[in-house]
Protein backbone atom coordinates (compact mmCIF):
# COMPACT_ATOMS: atom_id res chain seq x y z
CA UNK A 1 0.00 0.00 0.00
CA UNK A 2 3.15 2.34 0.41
CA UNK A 3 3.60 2.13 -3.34
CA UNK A 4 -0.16 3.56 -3.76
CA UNK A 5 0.07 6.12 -2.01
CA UNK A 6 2.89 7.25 -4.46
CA UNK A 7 0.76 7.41 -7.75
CA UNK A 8 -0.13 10.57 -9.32
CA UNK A 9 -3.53 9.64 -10.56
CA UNK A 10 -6.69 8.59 -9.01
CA UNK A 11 -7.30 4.74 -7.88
CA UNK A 12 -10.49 2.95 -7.37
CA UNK A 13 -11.22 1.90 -3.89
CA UNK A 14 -11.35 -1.67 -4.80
CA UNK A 15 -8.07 -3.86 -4.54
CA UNK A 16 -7.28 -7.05 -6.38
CA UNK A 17 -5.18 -10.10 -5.85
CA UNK A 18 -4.60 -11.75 -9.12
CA UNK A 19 -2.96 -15.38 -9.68
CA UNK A 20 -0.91 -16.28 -12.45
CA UNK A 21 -0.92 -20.22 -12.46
CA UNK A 22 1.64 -21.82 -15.10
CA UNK A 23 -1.37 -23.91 -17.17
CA UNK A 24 -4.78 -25.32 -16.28
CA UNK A 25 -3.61 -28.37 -15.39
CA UNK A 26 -2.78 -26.99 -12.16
CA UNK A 27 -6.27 -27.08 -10.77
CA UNK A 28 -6.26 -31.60 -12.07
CA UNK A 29 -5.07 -32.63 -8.57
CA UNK A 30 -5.94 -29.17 -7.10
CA UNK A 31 -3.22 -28.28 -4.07
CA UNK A 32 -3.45 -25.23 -2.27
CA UNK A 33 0.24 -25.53 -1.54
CA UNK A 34 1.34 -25.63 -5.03
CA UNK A 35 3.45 -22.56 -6.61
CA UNK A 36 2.28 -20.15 -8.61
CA UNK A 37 2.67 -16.34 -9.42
CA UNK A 38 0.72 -13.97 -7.74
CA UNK A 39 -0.17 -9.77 -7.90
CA UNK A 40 -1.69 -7.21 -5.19
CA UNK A 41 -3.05 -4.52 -8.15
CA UNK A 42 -5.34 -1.26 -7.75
CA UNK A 43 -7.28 -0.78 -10.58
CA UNK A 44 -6.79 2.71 -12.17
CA UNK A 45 -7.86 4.99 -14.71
CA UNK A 46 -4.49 5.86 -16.49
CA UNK A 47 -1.22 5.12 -16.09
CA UNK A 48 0.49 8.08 -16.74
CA UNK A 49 3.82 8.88 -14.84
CA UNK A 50 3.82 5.34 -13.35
CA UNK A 51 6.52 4.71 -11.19
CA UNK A 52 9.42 2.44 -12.37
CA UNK A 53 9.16 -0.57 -9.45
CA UNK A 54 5.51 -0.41 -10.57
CA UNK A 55 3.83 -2.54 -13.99
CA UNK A 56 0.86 -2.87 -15.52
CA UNK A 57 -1.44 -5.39 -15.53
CA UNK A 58 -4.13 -6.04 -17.67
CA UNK A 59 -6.71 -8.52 -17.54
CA UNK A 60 -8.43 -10.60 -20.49
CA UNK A 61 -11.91 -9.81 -21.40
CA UNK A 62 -14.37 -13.57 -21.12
CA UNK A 63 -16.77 -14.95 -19.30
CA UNK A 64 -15.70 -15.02 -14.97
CA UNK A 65 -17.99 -16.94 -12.66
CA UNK A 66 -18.21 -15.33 -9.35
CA UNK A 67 -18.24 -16.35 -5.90
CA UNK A 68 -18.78 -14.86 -2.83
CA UNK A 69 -16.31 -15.91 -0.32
CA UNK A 70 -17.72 -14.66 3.49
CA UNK A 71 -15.17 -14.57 6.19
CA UNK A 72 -11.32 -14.22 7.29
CA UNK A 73 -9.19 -14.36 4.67
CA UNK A 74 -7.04 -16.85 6.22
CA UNK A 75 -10.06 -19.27 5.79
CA UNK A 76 -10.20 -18.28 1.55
CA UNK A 77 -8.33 -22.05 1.12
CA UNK A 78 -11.64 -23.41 1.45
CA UNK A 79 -13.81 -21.32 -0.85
CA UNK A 80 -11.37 -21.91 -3.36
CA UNK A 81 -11.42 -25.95 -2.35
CA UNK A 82 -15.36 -25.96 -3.30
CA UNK A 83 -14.56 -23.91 -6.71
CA UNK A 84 -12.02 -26.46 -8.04
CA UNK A 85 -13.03 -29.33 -6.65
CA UNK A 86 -16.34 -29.47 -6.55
CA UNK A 87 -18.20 -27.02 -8.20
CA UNK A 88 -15.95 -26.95 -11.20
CA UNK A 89 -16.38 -30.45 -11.64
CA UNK A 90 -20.16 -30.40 -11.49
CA UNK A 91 -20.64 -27.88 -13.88
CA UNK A 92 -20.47 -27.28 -17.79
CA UNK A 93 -17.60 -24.76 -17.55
CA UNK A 94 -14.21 -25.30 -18.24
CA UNK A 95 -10.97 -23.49 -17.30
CA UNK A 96 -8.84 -21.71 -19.94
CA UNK A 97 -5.48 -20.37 -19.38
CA UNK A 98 -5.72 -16.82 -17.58
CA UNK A 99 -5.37 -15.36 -14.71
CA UNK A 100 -7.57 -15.73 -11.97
CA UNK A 101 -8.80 -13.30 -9.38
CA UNK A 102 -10.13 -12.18 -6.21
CA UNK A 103 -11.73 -8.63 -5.97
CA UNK A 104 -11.53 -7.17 -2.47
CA UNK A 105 -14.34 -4.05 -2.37
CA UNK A 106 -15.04 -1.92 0.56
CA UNK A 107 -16.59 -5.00 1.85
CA UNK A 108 -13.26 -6.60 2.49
CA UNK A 109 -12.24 -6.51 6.19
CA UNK A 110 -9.30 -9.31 5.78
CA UNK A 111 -9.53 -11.44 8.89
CA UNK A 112 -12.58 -10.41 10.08
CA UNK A 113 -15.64 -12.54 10.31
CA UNK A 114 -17.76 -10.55 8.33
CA UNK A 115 -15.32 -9.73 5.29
CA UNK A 116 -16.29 -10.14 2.05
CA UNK A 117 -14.37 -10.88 -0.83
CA UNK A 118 -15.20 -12.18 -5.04
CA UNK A 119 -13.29 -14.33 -6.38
C-alpha cells in the first residue's frame, strides 16, 4: 500500500489479488500448496507517470464466474477448495489459461468474520 500512495492519478477503492498459475492443469489434482505467481493490483484509470518498481497489468476480457467468499481471509483455502473441486467439476464450464482473481471491495475486512471478498 506504500507504493499507492505514491501514484499521481486517481485509484479505485477496490483492490485485487490476481494469480498467475503456469497452465490449467494446475487445478487436475488441485493443491493449495502448489506454486504459482501472484499480484496485489489497484485498478486505475491511467497510467500516466507510473513509477518504475511499478507494472501494468491487464486482464483478459471472457466470461468469470463469481463467488462470494464470506469470512477471514485466512479461511479463503476453502472457498477456493469448493470452486475447483467441486463445483468446477459439477458444472459445464471449463478453465482456460488466464489469470484468476479475487476482488476485495469496501466490503473486504481481511480477517474479520464478516469480510467479504469475489473471487
Amino acid at each position: 500500500m506504500s507504493k499507492v500512495e505514491r501514484l499521481n492519478f486517481p485509484i479505485h477503492v477496490n483492490l485485487y489479488s490476481i494469480e498467475v498459475y503456469n497452465s490449467v492443469t494446475f487445478f487436475k489434482n488441485f493443491d493449495p500448496n502448489k506454486t504459482f505467481e501472484k499480484w496485489a493490483v489497484v485498478e486505475a484509470d491511467n497510467f500516466v507517470n507510473l513509477p518504475d518498481d511499478l507494472q501494468i497489468v491487464v486482464l483478459p476480457a471472457g466470461l468469470y464466474v463469481i463467488f462470494i467468499h464470506k469470512g477471514p481471509a485466512a479461511d479463503g483455502y476453502k472457498t477456493y477448495e469448493f470452486i475447483y473441486k467441486t463445483w468446477l467439476q459439477q458444472s459445464n464450464y471449463f478453465l482456460d489459461n488466464r489469470p484468476h482473481f479475487a476482488l476485495m471491495d469496501e466490503k473486504y475486512k481481511n480477517n474479520a468474520l464478516d469480510s467479504e471478498e469475489e473471487i
